[in-house]
C-alpha atoms as a PDB file:
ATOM      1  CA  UNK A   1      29.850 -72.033  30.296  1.00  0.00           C
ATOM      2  CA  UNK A   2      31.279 -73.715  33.885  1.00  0.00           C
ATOM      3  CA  UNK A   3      33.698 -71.005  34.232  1.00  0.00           C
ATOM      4  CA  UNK A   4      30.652 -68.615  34.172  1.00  0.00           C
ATOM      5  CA  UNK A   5      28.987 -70.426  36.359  1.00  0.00           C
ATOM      6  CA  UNK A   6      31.411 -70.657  38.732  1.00  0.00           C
ATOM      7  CA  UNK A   7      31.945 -66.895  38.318  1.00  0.00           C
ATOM      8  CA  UNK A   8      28.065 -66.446  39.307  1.00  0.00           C
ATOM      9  CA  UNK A   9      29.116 -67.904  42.321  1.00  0.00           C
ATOM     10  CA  UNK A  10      25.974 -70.146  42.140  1.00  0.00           C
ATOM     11  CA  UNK A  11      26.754 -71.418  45.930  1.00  0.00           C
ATOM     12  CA  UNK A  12      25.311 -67.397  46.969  1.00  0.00           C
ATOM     13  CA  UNK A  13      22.231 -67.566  44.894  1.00  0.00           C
ATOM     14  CA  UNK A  14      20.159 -69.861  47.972  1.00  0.00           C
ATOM     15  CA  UNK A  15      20.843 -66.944  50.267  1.00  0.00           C
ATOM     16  CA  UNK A  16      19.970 -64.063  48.156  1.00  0.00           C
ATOM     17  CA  UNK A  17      16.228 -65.075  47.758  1.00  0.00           C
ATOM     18  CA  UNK A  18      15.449 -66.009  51.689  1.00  0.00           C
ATOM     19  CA  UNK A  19      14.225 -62.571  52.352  1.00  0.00           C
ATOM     20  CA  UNK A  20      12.119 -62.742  48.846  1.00  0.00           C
ATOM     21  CA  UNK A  21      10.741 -66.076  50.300  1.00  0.00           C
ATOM     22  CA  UNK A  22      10.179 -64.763  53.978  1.00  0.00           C
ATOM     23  CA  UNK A  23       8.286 -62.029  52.861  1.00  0.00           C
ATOM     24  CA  UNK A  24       6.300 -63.930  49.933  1.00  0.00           C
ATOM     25  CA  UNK A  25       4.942 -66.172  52.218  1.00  0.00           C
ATOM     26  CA  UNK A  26       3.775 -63.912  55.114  1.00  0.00           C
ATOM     27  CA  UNK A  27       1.869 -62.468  52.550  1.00  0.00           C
ATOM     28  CA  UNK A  28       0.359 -65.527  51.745  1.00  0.00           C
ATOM     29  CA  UNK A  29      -0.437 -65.687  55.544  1.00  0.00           C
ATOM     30  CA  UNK A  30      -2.510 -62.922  55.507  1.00  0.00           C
ATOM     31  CA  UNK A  31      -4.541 -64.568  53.104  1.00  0.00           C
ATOM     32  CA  UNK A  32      -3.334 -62.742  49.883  1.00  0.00           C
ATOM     33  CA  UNK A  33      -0.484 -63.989  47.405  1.00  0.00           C
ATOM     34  CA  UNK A  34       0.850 -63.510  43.636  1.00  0.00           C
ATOM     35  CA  UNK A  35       2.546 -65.787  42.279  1.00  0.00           C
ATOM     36  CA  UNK A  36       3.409 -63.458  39.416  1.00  0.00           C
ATOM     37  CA  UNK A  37       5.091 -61.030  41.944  1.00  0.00           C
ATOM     38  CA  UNK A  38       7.078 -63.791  43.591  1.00  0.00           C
ATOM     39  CA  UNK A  39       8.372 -65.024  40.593  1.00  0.00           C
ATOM     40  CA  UNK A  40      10.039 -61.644  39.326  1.00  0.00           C
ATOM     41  CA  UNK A  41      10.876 -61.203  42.165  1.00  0.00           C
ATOM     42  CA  UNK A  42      12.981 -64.016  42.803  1.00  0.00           C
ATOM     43  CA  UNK A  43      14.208 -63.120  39.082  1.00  0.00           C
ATOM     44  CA  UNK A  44      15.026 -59.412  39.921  1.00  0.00           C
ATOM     45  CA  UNK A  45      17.204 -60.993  42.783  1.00  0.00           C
ATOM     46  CA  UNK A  46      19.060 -63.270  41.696  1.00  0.00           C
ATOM     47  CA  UNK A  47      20.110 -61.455  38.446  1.00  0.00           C
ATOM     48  CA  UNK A  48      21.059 -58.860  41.117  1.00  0.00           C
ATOM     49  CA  UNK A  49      23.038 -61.538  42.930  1.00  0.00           C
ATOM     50  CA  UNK A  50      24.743 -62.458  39.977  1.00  0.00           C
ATOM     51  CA  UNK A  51      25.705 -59.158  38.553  1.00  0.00           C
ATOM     52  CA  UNK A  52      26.996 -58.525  42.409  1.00  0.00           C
ATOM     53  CA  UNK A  53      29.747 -61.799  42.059  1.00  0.00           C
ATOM     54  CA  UNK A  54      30.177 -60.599  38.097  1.00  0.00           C
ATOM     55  CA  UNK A  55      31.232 -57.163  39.883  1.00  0.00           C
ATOM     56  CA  UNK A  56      32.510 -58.203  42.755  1.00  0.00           C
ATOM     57  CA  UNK A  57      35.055 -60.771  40.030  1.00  0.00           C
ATOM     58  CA  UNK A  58      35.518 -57.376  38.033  1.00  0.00           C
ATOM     59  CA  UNK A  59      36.646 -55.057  40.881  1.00  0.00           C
ATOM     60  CA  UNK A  60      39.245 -57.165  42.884  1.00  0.00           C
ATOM     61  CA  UNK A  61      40.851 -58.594  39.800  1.00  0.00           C
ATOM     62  CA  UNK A  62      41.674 -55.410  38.164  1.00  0.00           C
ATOM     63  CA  UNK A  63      42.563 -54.234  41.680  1.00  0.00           C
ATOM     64  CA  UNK A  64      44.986 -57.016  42.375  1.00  0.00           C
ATOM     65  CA  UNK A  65      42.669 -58.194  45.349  1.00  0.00           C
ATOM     66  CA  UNK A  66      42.652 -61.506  44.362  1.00  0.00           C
ATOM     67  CA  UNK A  67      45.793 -62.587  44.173  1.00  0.00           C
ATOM     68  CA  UNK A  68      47.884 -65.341  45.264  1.00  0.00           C
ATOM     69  CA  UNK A  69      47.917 -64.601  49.260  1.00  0.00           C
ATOM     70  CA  UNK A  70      43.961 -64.969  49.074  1.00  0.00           C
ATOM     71  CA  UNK A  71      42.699 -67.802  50.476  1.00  0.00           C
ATOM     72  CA  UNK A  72      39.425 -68.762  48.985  1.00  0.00           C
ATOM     73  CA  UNK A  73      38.340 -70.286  44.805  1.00  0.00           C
ATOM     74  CA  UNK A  74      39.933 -68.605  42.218  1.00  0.00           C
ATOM     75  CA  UNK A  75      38.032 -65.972  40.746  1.00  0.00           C
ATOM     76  CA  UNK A  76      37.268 -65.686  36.556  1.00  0.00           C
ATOM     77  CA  UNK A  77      39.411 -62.613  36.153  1.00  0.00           C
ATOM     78  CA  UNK A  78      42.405 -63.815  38.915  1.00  0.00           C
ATOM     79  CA  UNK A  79      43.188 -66.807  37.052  1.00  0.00           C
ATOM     80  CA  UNK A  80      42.826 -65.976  33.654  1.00  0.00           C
ATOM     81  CA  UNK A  81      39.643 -68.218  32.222  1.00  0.00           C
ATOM     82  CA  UNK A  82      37.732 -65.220  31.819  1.00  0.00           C
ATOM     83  CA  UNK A  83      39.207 -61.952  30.189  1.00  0.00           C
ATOM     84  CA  UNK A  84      38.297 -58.063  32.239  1.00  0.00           C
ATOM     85  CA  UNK A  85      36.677 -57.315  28.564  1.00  0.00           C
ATOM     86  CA  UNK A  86      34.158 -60.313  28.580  1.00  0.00           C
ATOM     87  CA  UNK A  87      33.555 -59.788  32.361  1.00  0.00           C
ATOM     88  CA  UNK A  88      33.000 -55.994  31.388  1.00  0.00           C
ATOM     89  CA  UNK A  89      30.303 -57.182  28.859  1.00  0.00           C
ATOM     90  CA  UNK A  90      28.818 -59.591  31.814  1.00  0.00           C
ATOM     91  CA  UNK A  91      28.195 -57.158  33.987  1.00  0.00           C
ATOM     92  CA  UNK A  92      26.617 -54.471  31.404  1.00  0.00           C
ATOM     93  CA  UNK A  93      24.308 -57.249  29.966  1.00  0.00           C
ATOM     94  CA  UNK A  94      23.184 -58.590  33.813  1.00  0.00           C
ATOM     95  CA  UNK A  95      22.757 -54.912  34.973  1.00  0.00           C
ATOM     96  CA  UNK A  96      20.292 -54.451  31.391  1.00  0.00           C
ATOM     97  CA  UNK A  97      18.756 -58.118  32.481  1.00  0.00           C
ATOM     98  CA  UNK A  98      18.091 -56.648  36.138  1.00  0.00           C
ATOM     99  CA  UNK A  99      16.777 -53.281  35.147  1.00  0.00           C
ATOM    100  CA  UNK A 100      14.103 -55.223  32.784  1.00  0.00           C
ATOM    101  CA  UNK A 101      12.655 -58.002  34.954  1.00  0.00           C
ATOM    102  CA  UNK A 102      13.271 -54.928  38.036  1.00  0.00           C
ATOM    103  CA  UNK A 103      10.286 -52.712  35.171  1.00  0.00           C
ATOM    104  CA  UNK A 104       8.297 -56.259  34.929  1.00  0.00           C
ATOM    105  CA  UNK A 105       8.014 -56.977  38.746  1.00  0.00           C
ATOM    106  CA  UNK A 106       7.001 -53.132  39.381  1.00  0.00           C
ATOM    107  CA  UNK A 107       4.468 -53.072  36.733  1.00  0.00           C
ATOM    108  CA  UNK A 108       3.393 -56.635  37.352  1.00  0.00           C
ATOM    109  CA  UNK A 109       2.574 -55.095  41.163  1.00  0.00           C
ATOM    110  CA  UNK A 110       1.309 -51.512  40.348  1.00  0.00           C
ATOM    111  CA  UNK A 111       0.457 -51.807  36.684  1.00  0.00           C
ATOM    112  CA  UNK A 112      -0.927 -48.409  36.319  1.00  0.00           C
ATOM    113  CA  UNK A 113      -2.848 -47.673  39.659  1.00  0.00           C
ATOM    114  CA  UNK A 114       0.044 -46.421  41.748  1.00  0.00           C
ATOM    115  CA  UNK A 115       2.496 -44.115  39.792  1.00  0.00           C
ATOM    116  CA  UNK A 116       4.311 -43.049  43.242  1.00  0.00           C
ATOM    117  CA  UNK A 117       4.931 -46.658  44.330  1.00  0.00           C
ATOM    118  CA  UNK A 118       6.015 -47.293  40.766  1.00  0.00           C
ATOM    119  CA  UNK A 119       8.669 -44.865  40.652  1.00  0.00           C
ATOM    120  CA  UNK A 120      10.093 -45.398  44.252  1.00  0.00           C
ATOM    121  CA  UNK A 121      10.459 -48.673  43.254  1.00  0.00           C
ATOM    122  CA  UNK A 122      12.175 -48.184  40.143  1.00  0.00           C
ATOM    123  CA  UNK A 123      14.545 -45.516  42.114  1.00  0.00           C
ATOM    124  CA  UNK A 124      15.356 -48.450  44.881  1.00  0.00           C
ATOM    125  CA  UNK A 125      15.723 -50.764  41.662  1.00  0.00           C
ATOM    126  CA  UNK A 126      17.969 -48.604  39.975  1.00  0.00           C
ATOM    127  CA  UNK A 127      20.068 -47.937  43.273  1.00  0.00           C
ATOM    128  CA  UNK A 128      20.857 -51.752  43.958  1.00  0.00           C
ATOM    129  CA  UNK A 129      21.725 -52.378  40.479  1.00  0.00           C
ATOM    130  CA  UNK A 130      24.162 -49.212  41.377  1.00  0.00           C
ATOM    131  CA  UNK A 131      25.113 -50.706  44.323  1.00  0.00           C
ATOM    132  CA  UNK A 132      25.944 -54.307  43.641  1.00  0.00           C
ATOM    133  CA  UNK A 133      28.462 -52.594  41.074  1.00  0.00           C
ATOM    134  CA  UNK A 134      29.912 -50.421  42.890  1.00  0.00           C
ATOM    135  CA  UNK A 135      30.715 -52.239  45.632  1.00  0.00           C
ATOM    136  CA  UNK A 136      34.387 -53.078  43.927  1.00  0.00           C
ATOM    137  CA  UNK A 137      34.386 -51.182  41.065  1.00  0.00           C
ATOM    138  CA  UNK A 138      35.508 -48.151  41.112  1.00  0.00           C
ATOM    139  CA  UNK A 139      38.180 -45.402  42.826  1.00  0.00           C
ATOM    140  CA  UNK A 140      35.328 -45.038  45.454  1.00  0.00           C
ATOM    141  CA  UNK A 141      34.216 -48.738  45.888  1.00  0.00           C
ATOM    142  CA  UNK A 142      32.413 -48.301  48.997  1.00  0.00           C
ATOM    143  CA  UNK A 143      32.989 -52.285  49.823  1.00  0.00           C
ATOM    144  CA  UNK A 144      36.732 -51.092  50.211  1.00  0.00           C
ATOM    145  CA  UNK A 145      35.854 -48.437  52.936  1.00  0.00           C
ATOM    146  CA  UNK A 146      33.992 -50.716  54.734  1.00  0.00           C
ATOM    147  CA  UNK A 147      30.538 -50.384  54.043  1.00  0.00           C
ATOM    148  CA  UNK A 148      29.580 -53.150  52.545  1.00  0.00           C
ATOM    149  CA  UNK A 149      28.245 -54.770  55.558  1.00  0.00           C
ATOM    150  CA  UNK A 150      25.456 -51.842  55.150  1.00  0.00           C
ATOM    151  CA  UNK A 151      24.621 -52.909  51.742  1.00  0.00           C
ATOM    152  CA  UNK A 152      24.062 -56.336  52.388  1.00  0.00           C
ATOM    153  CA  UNK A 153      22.315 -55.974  55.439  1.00  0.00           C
ATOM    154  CA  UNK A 154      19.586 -53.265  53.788  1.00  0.00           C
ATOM    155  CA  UNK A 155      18.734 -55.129  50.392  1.00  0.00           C
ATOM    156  CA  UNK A 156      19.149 -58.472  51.217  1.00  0.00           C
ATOM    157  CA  UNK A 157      17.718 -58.389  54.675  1.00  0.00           C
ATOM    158  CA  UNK A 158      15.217 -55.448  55.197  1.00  0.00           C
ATOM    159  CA  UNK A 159      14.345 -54.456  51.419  1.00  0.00           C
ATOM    160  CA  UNK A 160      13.835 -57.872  49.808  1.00  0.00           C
ATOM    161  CA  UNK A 161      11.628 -58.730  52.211  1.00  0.00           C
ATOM    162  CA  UNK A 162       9.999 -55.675  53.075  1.00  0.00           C
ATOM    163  CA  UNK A 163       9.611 -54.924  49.796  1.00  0.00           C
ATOM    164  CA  UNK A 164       7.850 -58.203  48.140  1.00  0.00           C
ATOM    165  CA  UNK A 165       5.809 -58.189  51.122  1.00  0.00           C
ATOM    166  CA  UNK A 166       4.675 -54.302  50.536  1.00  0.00           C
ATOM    167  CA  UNK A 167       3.906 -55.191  46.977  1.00  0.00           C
ATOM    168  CA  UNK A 168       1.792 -58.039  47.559  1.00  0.00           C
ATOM    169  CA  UNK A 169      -0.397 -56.899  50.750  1.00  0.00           C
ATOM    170  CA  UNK A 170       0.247 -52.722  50.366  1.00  0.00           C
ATOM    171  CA  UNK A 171       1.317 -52.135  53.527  1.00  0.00           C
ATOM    172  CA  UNK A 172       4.070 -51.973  55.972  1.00  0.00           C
ATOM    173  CA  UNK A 173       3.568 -54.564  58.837  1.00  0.00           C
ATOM    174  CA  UNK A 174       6.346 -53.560  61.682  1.00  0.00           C
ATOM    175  CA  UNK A 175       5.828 -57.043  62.919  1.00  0.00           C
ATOM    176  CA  UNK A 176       7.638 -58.243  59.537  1.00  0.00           C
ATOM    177  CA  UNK A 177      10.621 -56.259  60.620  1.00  0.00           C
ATOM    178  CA  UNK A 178      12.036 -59.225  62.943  1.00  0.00           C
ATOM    179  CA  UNK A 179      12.503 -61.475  60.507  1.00  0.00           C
ATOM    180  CA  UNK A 180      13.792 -59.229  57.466  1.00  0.00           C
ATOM    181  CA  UNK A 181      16.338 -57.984  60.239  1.00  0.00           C
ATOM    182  CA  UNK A 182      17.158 -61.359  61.401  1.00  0.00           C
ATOM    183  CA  UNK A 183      17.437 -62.340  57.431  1.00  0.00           C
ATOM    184  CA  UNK A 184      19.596 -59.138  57.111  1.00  0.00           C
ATOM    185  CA  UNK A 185      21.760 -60.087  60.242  1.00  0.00           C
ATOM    186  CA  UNK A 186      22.418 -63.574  58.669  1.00  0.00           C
ATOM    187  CA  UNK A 187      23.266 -62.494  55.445  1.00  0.00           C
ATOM    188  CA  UNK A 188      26.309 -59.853  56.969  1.00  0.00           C
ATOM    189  CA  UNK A 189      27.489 -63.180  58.707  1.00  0.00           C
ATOM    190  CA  UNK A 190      28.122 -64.790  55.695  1.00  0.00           C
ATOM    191  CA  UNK A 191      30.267 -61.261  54.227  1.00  0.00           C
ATOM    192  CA  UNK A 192      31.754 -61.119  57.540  1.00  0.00           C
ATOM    193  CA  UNK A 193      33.205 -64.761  57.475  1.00  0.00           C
ATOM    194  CA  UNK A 194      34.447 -64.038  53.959  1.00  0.00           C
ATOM    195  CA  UNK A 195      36.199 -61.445  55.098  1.00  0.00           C
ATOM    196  CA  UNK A 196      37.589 -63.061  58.159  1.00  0.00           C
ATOM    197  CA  UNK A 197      38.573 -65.463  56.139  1.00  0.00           C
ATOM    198  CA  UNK A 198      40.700 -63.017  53.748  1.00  0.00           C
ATOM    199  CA  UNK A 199      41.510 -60.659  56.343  1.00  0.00           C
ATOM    200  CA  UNK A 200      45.027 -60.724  55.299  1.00  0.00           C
ATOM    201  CA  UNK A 201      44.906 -60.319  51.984  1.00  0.00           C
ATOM    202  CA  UNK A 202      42.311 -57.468  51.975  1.00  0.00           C
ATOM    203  CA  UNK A 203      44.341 -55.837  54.301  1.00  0.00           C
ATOM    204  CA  UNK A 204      47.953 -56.333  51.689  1.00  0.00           C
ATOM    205  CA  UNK A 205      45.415 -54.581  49.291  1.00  0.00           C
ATOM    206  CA  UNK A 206      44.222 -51.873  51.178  1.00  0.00           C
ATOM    207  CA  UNK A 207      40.931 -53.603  50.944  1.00  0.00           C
ATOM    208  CA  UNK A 208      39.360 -51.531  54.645  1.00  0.00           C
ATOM    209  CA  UNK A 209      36.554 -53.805  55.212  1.00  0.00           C
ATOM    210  CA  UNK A 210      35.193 -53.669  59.101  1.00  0.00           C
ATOM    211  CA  UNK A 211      37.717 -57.246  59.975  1.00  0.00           C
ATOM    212  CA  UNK A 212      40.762 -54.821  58.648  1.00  0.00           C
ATOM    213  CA  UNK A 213      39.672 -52.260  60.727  1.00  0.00           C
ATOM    214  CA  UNK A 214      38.659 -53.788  63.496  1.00  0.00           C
ATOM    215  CA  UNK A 215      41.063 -56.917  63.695  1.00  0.00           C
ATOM    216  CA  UNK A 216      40.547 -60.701  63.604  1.00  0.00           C
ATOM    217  CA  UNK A 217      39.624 -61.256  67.129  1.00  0.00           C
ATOM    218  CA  UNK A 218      36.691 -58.727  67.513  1.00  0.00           C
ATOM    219  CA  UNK A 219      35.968 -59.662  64.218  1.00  0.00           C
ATOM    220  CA  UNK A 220      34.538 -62.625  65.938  1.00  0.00           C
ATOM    221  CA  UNK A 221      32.577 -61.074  68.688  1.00  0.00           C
ATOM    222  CA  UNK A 222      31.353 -58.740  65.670  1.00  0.00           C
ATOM    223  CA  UNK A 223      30.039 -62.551  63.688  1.00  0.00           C
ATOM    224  CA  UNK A 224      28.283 -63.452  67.673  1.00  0.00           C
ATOM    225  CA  UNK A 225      26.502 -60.159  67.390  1.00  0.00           C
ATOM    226  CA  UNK A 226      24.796 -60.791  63.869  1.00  0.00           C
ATOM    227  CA  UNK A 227      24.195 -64.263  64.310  1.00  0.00           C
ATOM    228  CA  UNK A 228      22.719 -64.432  68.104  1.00  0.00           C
ATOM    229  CA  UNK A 229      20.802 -61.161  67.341  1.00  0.00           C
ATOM    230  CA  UNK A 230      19.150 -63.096  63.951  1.00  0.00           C
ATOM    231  CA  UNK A 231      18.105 -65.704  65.965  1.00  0.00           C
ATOM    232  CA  UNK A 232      16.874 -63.954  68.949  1.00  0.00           C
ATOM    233  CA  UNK A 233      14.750 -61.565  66.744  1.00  0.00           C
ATOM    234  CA  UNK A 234      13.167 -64.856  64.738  1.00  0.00           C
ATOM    235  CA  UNK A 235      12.560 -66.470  68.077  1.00  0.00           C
ATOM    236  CA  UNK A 236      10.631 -63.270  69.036  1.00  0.00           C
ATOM    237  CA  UNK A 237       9.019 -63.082  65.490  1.00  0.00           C
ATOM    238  CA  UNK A 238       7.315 -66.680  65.838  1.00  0.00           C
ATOM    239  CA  UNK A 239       5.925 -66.333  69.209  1.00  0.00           C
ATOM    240  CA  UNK A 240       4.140 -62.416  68.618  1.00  0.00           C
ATOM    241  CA  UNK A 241       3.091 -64.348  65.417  1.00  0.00           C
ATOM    242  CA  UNK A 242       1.902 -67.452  67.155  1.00  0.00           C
ATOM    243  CA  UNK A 243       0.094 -65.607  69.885  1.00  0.00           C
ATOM    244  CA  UNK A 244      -1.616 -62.538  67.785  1.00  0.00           C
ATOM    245  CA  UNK A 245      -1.739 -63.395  64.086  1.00  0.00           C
ATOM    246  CA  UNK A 246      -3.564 -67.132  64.848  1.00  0.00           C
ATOM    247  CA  UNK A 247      -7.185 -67.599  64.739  1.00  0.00           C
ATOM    248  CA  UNK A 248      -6.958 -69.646  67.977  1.00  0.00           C
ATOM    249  CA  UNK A 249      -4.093 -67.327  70.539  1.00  0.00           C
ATOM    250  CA  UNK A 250      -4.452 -69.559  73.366  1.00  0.00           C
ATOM    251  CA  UNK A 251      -3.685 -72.775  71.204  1.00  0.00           C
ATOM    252  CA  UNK A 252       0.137 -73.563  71.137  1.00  0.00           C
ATOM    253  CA  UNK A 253       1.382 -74.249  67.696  1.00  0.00           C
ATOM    254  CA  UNK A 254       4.366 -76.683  67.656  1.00  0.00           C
ATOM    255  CA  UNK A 255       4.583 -75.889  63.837  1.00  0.00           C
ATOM    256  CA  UNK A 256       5.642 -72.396  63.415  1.00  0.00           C
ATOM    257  CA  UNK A 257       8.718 -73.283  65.581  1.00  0.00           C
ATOM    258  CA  UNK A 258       9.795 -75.828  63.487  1.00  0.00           C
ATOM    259  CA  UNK A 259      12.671 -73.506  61.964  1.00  0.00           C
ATOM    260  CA  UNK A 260      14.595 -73.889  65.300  1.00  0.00           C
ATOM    261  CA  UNK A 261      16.298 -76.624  63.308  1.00  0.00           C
ATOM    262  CA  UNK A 262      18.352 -74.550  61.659  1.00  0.00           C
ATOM    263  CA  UNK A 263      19.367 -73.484  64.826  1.00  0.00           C
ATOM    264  CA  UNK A 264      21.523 -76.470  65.470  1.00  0.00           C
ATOM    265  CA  UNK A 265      23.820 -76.091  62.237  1.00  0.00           C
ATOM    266  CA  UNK A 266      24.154 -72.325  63.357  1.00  0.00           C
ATOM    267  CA  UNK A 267      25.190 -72.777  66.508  1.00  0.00           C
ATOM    268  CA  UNK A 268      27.855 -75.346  65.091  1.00  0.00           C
ATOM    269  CA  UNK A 269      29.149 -72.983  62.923  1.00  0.00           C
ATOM    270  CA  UNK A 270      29.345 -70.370  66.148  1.00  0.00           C
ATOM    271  CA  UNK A 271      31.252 -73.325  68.078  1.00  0.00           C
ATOM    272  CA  UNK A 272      33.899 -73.738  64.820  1.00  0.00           C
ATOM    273  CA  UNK A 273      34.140 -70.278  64.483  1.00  0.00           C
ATOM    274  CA  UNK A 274      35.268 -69.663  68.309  1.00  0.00           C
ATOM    275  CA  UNK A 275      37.797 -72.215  68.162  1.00  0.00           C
ATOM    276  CA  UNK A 276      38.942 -71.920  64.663  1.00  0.00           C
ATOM    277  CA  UNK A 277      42.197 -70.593  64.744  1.00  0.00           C
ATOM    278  CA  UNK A 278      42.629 -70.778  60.635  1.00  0.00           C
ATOM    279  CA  UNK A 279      41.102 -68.949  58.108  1.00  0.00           C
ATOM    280  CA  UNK A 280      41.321 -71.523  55.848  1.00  0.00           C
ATOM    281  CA  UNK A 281      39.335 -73.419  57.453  1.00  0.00           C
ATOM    282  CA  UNK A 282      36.901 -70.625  57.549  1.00  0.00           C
ATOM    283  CA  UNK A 283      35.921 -71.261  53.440  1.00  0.00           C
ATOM    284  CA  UNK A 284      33.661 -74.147  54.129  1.00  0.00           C
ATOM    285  CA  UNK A 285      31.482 -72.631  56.540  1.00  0.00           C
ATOM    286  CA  UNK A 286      30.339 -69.964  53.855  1.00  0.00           C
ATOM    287  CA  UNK A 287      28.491 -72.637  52.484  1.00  0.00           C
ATOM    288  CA  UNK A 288      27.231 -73.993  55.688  1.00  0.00           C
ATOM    289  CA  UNK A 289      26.216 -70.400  57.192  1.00  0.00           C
ATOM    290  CA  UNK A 290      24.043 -69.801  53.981  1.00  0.00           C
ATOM    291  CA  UNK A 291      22.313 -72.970  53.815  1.00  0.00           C
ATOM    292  CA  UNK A 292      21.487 -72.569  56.979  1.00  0.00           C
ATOM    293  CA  UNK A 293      20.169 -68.710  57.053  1.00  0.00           C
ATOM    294  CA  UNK A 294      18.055 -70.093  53.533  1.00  0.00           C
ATOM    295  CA  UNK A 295      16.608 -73.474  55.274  1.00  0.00           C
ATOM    296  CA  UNK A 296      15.948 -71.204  58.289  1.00  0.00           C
ATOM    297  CA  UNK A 297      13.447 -68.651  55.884  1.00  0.00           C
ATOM    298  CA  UNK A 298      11.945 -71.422  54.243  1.00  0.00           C
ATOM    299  CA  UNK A 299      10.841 -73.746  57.521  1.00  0.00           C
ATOM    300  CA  UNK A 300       9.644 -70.271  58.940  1.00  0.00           C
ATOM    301  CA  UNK A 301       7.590 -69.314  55.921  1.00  0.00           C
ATOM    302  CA  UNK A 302       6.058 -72.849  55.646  1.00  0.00           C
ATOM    303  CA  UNK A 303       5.431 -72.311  58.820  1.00  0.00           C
ATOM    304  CA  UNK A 304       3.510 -69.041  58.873  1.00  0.00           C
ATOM    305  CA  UNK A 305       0.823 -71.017  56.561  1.00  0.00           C
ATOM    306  CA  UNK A 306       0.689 -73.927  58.458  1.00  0.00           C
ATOM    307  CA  UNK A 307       2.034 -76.769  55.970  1.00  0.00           C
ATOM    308  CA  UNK A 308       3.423 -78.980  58.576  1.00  0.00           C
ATOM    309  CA  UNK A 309       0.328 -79.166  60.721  1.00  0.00           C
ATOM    310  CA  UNK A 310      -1.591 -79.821  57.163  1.00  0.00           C
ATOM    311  CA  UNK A 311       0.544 -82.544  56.298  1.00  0.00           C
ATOM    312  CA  UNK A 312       0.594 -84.426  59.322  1.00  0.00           C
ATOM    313  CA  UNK A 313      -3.006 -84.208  59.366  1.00  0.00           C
ATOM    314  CA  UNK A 314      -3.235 -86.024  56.344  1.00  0.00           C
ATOM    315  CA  UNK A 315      -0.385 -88.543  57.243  1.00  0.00           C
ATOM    316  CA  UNK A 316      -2.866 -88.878  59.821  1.00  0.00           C
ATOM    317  CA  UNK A 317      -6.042 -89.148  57.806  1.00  0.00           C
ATOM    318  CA  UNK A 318      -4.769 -91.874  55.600  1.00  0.00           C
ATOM    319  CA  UNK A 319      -3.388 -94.203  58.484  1.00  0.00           C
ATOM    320  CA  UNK A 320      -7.189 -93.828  59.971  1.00  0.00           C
ATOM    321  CA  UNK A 321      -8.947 -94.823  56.811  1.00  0.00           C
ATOM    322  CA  UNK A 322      -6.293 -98.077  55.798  1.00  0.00           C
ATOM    323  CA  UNK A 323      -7.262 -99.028  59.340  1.00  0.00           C
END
């Protein structure tokens, strides 16, 4: 059981529901929520997250990717705890788990009302399960050409929380694509440090991924780009939504900008990054970078329904009334 644990990679998990959480909660902004939705949601995600690092495992240990010049944990497969059979039979049953709660969210949104939303849905679901696989498996493993900085950036930025959003309001609100871009931004930061960080192996196994092509040092410029842009277009986000989606426009509200402290351990990592001159040292700030992007979606979200101006109002309340 810990060695598949550690082969679900649960350290990911926090990062792959932000967008699911973003987009839940502006829904609940607008005054409508499901709790139902949000849960399978989450579910459809993070057995999609899981069946990604069971692939992911599958594809560079049988390719010889993970081998002794990489830098980062032992994988499952790489150091022999878990057999390319068993992992085989991992990723078959997670892709069947996926599929299933993928059906339950989609009817638990459209039931029977909506047969076009129903099937697009189960196409898009059907294409991610597709695509976490195939992103090492495979002769034509597209995350070996390069491309998985498109994956990551489409499902876990713009789709998951587009998409939870969608099913829980029924419409597309362009104002909601800040946020799932910034969330989508963030996310490709964390793939791009893991690949900075195993730049030289990947590149030993022909592993193309855009820091092989494009080299370490504008590798770096690349990680600016994603993160700077994220924040930029959240910053944006929370003052359209604190000007035009509150009852009161003219009133400043300290609250929804309360995510700007995850600024601070993002802009850390950007300072470490610039100087770091060791991809080793790289490995750490994985974990950091998708903390971060996950604290950031959650203070935001709180944020859109006012929960820190409604608990200091009743911090406040009770210190009136003991006096």
């Amino acid at each position: 059981m810990k060695h598949w644990i550690e082969a679900a990679r649960v350290r990911t998990l926090p990062l792959s529901v932000s967008g699911i959480i973003l987009g839940s909660f502006y829904a609940m902004s607008q005054s409508i929520f499901n709790w139902k939705i949000v849960i399978a949601a989450l579910s459809t995600t993070l057995l999609l997250q899981i069946l990604s690092n069971f692939a992911n495992d599958y594809g560079d240990g049988m390719k010889g990717t993970d081998n002794v010049d990489r830098i980062g944990p032992k994988r499952a497969i790489q150091s022999g705890v878990i057999s390319p059979k068993a992992m085989k039979s991992a990723i078959m049953i997670t892709s069947v788990l996926a599929l299933a709660s993928a059906v339950a969210l989609i009817y638990l949104a459209f039931r029977d009302t909506n047969i076009s939303y129903s099937l697009f849905y189960l196409i898009l679901g059907i294409l991610a399960i597709f695509s976490a696989i195939r992103y090492t498996v495979g002769n034509t493993a597209y995350g070996y050409r390069g491309y998985g900085d498109v994956f990551v950036f489409v499902f876990f930025g713009l789709v998951s929380t587009i998409g939870v959003s969608f099913m829980v309001l029924r419409t597309v609100d362009p104002l909601l694509l800040l946020p799932a871009a910034a969330i989508g931004f963030l996310s490709t930061g964390v793939l791009n440090l893991n690949n900075m960080r195993d730049e030289e192996s990947d590149r030993k196994s022909n592993k193309n991924t855009i820091v092989v092509k494009i080299g370490g040092a504008k590798a770096k410029i690349y990680h600016y780009f994603l993160l700077i842009t994220a924040m930029v277009l959240m910053l944006v986000f929370a003052v359209y939504f604190d000007y035009y989606k509150d009852a009161n426009p003219n009133e400043f509200n300290f609250d929804i900008y309360i995510f700007l402290l995850a600024y601070i351990p993002i802009i850390r990592h950007l300072v470490t990054v610039y100087k770091n001159t060791d991809p080793k040292k790289l490995d750490p700030e994985l974990k950091k970078l998708a903390i971060s992007t996950f604290l950031m979606s959650v203070l935001i979200s709180l944020s859109m329904i006012y929960f820190f101006t409604d608990i200091l109002l009743q911090v406040y309340l009770y210190f009136t009334q003991q006096n």
